[in-house]
PDB file of N, CA and C in Angstrom:
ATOM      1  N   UNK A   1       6.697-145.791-115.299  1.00  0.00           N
ATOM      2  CA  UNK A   1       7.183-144.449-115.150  1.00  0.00           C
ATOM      3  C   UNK A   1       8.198-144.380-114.007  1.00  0.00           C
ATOM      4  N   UNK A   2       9.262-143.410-114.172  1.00  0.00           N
ATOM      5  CA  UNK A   2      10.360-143.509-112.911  1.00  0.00           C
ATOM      6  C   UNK A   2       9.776-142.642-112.143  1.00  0.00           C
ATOM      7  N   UNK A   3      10.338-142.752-110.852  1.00  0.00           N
ATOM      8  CA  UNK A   3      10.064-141.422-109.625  1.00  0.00           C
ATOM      9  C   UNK A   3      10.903-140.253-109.876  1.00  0.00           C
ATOM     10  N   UNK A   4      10.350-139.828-109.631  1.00  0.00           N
ATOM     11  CA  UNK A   4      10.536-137.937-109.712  1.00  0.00           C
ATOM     12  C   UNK A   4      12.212-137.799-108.637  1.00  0.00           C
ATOM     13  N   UNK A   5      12.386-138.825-107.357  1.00  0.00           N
ATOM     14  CA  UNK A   5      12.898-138.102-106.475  1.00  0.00           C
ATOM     15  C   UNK A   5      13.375-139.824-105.977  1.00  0.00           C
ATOM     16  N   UNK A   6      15.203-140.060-105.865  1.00  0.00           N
ATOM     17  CA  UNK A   6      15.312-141.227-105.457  1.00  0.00           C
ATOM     18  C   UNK A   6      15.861-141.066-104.536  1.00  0.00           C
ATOM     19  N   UNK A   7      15.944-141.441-103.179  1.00  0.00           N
ATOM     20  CA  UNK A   7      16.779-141.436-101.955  1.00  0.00           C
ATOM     21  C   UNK A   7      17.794-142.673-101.778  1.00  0.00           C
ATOM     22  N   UNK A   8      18.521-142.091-101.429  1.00  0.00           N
ATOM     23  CA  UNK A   8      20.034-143.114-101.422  1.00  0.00           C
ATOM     24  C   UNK A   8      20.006-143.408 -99.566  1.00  0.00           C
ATOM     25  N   UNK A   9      19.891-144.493 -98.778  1.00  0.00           N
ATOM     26  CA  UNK A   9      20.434-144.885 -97.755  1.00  0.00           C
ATOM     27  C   UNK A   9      21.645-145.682 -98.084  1.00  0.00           C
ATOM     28  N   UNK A  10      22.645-145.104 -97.804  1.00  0.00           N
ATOM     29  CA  UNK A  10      23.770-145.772 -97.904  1.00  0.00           C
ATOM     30  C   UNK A  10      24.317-146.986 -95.980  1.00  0.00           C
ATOM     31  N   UNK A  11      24.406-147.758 -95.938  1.00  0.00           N
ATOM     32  CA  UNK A  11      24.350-148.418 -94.572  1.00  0.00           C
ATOM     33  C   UNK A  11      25.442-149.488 -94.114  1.00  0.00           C
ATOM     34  N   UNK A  12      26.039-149.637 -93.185  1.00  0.00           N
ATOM     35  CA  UNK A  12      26.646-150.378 -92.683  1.00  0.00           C
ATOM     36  C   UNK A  12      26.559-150.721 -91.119  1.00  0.00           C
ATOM     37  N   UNK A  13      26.048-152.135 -90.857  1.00  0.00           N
ATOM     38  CA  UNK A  13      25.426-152.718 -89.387  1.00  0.00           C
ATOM     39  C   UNK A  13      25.110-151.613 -88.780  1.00  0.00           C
ATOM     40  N   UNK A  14      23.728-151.200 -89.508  1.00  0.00           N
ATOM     41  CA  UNK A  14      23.213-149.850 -88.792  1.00  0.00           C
ATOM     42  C   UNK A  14      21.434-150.322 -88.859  1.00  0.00           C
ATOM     43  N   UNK A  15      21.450-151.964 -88.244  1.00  0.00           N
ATOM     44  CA  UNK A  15      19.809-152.348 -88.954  1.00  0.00           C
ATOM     45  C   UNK A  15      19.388-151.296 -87.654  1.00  0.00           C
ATOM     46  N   UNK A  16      20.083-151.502 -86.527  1.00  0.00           N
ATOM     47  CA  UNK A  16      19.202-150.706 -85.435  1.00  0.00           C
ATOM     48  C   UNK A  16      18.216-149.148 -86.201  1.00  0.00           C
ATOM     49  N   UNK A  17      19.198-148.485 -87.032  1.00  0.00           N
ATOM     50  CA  UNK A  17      18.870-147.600 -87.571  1.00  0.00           C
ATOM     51  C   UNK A  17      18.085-147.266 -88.777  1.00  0.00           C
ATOM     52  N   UNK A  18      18.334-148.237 -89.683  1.00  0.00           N
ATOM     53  CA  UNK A  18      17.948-148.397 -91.226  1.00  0.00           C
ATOM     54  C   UNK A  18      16.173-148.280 -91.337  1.00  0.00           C
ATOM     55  N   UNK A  19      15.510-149.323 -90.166  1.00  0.00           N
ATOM     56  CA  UNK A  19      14.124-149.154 -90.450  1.00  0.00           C
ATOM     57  C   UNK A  19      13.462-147.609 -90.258  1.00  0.00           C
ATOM     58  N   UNK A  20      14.083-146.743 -88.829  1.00  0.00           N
ATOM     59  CA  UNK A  20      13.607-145.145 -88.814  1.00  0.00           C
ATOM     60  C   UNK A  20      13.758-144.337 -90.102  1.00  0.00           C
ATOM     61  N   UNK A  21      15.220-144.697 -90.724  1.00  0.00           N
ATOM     62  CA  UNK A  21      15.207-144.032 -92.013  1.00  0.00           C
ATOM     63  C   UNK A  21      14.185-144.015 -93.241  1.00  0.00           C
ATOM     64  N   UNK A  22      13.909-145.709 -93.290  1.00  0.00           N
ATOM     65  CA  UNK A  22      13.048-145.852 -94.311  1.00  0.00           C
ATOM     66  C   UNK A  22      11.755-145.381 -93.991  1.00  0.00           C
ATOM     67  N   UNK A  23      11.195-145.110 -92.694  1.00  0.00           N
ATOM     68  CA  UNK A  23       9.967-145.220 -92.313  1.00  0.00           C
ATOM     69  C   UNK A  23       9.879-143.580 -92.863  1.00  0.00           C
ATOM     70  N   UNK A  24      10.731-143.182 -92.476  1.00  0.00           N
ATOM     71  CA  UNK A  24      10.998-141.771 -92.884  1.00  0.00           C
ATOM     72  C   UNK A  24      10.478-141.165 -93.899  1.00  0.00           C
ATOM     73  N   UNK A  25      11.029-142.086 -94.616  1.00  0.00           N
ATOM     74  CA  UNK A  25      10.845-141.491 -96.511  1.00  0.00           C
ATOM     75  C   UNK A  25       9.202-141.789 -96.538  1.00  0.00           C
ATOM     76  N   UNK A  26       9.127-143.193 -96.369  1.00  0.00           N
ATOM     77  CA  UNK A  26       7.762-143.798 -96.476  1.00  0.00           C
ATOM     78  C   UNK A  26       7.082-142.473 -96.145  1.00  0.00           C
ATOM     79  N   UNK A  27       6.977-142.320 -94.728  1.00  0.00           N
ATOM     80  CA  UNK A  27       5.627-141.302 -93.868  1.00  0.00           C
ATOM     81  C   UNK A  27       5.575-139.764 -94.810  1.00  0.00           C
ATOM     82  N   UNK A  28       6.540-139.533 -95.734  1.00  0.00           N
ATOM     83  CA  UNK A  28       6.432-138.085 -96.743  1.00  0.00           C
ATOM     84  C   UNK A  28       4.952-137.818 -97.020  1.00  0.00           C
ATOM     85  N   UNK A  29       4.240-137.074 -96.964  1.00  0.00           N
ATOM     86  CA  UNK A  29       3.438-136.696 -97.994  1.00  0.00           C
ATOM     87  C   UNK A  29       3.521-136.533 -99.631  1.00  0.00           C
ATOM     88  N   UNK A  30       5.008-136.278 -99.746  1.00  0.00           N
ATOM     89  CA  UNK A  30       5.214-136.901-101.309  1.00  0.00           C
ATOM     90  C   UNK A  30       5.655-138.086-101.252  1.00  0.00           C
ATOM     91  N   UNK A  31       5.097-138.868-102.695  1.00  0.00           N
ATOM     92  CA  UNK A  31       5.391-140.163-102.861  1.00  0.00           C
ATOM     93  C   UNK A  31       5.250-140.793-104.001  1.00  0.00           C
ATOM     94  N   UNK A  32       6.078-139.755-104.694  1.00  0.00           N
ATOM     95  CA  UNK A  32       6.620-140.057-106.157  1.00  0.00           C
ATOM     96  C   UNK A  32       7.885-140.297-105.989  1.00  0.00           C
ATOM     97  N   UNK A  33       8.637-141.360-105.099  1.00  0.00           N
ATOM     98  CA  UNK A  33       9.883-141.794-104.945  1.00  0.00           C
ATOM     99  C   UNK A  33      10.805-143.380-105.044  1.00  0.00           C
ATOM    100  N   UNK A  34      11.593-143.379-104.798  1.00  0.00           N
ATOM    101  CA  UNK A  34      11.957-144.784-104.472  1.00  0.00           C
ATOM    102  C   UNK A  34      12.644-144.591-103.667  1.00  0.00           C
ATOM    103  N   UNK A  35      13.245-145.550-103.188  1.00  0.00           N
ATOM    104  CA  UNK A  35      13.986-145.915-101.904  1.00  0.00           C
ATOM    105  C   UNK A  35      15.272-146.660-102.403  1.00  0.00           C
ATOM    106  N   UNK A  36      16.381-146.286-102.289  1.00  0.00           N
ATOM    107  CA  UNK A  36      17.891-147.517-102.568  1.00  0.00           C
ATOM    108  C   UNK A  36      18.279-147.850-101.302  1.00  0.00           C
ATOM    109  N   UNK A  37      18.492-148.688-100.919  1.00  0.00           N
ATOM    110  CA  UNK A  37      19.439-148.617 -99.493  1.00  0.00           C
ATOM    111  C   UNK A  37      20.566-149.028 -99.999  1.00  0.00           C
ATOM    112  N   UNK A  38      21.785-149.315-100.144  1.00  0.00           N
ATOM    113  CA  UNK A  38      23.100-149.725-100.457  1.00  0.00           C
ATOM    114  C   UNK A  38      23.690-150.281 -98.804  1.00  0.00           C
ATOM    115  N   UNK A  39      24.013-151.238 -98.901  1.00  0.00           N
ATOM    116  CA  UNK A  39      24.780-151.926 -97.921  1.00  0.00           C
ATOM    117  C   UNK A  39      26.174-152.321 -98.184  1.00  0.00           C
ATOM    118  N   UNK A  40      26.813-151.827 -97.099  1.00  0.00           N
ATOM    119  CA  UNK A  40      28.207-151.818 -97.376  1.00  0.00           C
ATOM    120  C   UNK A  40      28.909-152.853 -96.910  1.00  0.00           C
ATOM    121  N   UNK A  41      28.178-154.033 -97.168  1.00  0.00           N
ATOM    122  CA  UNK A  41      28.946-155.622 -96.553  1.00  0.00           C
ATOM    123  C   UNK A  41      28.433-155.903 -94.594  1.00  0.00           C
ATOM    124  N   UNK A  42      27.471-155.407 -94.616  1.00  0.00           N
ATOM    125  CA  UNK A  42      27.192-155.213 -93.233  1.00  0.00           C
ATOM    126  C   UNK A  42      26.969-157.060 -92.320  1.00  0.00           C
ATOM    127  N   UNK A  43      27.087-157.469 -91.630  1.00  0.00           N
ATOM    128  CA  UNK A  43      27.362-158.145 -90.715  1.00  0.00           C
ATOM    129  C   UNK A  43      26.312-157.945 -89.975  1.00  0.00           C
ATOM    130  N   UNK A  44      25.207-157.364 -89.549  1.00  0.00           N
ATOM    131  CA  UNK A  44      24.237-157.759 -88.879  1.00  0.00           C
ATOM    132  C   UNK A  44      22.652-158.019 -89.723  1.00  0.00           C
ATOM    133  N   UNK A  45      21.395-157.729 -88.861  1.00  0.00           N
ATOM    134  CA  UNK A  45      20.524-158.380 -89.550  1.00  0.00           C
ATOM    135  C   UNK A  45      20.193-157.466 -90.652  1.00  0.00           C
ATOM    136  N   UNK A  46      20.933-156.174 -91.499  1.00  0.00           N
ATOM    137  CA  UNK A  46      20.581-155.260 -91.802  1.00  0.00           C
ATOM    138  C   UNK A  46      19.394-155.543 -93.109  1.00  0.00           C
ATOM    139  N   UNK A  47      19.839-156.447 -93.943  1.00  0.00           N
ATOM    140  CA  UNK A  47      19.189-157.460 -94.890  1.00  0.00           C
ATOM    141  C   UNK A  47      17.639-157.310 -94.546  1.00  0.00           C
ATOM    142  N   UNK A  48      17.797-158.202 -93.280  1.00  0.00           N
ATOM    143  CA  UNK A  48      16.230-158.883 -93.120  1.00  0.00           C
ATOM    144  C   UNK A  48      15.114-157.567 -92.668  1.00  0.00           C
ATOM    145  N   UNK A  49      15.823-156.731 -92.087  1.00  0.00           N
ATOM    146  CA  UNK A  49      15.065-155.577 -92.046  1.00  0.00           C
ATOM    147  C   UNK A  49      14.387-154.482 -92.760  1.00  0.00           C
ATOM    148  N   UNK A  50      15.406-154.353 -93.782  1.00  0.00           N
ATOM    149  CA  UNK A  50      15.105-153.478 -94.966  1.00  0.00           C
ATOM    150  C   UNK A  50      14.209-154.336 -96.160  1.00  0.00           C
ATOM    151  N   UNK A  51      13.919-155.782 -95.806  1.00  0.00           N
ATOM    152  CA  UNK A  51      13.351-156.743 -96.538  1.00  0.00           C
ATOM    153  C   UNK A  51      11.904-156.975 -96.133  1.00  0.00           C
ATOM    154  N   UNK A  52      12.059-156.625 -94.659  1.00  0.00           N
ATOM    155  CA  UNK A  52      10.612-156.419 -94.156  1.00  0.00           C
ATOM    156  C   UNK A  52       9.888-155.783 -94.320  1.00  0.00           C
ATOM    157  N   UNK A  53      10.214-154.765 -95.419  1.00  0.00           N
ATOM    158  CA  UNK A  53       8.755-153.805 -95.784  1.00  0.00           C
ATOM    159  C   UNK A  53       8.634-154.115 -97.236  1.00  0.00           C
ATOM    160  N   UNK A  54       7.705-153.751 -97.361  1.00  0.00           N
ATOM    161  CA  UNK A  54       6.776-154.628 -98.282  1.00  0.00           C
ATOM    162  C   UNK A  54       6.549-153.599 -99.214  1.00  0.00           C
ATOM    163  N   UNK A  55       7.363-153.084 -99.974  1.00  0.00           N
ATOM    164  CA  UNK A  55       6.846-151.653-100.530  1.00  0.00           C
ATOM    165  C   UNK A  55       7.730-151.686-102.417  1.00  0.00           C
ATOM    166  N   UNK A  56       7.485-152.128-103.244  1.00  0.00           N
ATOM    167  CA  UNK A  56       7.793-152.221-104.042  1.00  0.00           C
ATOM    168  C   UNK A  56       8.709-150.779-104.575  1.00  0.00           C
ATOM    169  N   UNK A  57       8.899-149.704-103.872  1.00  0.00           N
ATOM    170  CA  UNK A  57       9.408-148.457-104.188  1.00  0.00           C
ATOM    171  C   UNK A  57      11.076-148.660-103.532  1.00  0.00           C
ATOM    172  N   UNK A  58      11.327-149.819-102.384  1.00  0.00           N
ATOM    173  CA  UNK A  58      12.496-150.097-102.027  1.00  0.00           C
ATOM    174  C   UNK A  58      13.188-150.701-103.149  1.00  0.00           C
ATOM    175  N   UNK A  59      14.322-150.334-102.821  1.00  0.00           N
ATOM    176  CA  UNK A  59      15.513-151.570-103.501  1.00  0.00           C
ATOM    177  C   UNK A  59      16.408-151.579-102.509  1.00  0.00           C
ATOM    178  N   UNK A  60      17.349-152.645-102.359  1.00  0.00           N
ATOM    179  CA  UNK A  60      18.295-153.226-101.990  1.00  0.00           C
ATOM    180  C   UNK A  60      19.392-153.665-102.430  1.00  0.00           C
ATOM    181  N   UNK A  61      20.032-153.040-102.304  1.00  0.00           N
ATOM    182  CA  UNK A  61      22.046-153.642-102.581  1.00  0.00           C
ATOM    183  C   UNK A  61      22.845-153.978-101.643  1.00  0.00           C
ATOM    184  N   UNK A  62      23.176-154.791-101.871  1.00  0.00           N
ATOM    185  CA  UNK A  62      24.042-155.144-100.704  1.00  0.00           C
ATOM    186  C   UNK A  62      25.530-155.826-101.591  1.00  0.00           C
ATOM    187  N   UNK A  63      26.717-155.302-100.954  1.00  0.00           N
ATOM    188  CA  UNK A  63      27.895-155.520-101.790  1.00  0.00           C
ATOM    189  C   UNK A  63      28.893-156.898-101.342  1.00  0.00           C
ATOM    190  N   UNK A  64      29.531-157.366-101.663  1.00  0.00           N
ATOM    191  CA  UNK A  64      30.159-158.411-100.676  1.00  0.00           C
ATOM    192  C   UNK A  64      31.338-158.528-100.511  1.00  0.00           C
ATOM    193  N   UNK A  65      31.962-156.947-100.495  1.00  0.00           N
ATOM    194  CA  UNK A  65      33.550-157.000-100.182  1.00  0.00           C
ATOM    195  C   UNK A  65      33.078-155.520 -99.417  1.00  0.00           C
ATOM    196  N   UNK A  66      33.530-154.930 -98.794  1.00  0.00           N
ATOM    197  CA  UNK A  66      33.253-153.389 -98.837  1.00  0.00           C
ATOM    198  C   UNK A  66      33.757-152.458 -99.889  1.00  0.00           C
ATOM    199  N   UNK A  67      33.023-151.438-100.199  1.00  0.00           N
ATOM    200  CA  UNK A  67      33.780-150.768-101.417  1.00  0.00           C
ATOM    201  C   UNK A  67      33.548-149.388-101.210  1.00  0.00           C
ATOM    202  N   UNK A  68      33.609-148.187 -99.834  1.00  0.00           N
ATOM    203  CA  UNK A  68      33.682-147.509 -99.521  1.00  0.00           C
ATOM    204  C   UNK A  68      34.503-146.210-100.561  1.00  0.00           C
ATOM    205  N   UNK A  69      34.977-146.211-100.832  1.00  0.00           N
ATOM    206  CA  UNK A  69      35.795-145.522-101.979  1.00  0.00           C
ATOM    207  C   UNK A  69      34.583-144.995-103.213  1.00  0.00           C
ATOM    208  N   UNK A  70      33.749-146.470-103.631  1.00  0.00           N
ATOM    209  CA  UNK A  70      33.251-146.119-104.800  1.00  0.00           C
ATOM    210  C   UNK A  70      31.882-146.020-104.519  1.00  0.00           C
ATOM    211  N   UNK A  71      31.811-145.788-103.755  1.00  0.00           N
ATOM    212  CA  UNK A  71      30.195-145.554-102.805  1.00  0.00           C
ATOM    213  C   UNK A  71      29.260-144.840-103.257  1.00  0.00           C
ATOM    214  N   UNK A  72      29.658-143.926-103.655  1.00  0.00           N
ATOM    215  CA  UNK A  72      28.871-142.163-104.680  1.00  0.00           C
ATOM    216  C   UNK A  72      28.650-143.221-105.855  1.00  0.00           C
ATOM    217  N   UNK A  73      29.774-143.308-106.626  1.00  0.00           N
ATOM    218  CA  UNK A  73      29.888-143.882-108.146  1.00  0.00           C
ATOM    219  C   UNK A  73      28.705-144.820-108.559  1.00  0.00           C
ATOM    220  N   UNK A  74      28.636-145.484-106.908  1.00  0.00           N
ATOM    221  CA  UNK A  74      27.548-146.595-107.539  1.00  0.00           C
ATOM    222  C   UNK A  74      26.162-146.536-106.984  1.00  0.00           C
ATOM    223  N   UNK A  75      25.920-145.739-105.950  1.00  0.00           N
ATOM    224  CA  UNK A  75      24.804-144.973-105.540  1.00  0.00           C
ATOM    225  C   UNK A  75      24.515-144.024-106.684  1.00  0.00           C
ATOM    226  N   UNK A  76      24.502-143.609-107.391  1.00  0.00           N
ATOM    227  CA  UNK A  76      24.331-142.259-108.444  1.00  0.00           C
ATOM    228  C   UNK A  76      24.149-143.443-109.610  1.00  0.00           C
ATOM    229  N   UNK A  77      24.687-144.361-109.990  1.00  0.00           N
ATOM    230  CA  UNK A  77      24.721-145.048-111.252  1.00  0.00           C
ATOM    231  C   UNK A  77      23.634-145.814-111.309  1.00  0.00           C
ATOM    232  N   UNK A  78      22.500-145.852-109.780  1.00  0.00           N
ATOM    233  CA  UNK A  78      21.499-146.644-109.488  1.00  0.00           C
ATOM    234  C   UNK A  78      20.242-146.347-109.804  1.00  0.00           C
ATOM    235  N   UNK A  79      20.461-145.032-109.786  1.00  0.00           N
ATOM    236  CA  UNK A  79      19.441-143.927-109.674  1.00  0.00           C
ATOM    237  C   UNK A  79      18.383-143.591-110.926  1.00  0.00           C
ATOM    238  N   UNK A  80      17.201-143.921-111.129  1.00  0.00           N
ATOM    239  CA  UNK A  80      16.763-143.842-112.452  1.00  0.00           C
ATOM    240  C   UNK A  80      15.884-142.918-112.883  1.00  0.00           C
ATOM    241  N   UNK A  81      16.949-141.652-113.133  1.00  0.00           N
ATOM    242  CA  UNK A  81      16.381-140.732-113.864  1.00  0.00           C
ATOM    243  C   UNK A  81      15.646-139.678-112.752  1.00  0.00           C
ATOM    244  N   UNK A  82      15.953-139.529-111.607  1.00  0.00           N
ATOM    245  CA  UNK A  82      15.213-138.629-110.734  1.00  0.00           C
ATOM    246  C   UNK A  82      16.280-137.720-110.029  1.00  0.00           C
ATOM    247  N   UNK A  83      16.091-137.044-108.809  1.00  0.00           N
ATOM    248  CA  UNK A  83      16.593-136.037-107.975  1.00  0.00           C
ATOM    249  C   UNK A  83      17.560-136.729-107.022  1.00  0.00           C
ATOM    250  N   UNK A  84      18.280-136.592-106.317  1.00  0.00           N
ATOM    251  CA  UNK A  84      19.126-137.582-105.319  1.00  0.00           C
ATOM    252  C   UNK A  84      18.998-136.997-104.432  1.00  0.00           C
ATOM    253  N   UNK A  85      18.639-137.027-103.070  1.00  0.00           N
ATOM    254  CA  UNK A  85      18.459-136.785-101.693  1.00  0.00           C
ATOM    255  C   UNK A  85      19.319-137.878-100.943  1.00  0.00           C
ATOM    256  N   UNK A  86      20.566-137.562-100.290  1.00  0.00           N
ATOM    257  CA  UNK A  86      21.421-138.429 -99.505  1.00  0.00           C
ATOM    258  C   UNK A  86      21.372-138.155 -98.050  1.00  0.00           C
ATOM    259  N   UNK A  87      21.278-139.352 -97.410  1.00  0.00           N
ATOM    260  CA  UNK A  87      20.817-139.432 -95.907  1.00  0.00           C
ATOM    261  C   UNK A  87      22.335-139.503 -95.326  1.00  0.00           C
TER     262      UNK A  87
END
């Protein structure tokens, strides 16, 4: 079954930041969701961080050119079948 409600972290060398976000969603009292993070070619450990939780409701993209322009297009095209909440 899909989640009701998908959140888009969109990110670039922002690991300092990325884990508060996710913890974020996680700590909801609702939790009929998923999690996307989209990485925008980032250069620090942003990867290994967002890899460190263990939560099968994450996903991960990470791109390998930057593609800032089409950022929406492919955040929205990810999304399966739920609500979009953008951070």
């Amino acid at each position: 079954m899909n989640p009701t409600v998908s959140v888009i972290i969109p990110t670039y060398n922002r690991a300092n930041l990325v884990s508060r976000a996710i913890k974020s969603v996680l700590n909801q009292t609702y939790q009929d969701f998923e999690i996307i993070v989209v990485d925008d070619c980032s250069e620090d450990n942003t990867e290994e961080i967002v890899k460190s939780f263990n939560d099968s409701r994450i996903r991960y993209i990470k791109h390998k050119k930057t593609r800032e322009v089409q950022q929406l297009e492919i955040l929205v095209s990810n999304v399966q079948e739920a609500s979009i909440s953008l951070f």
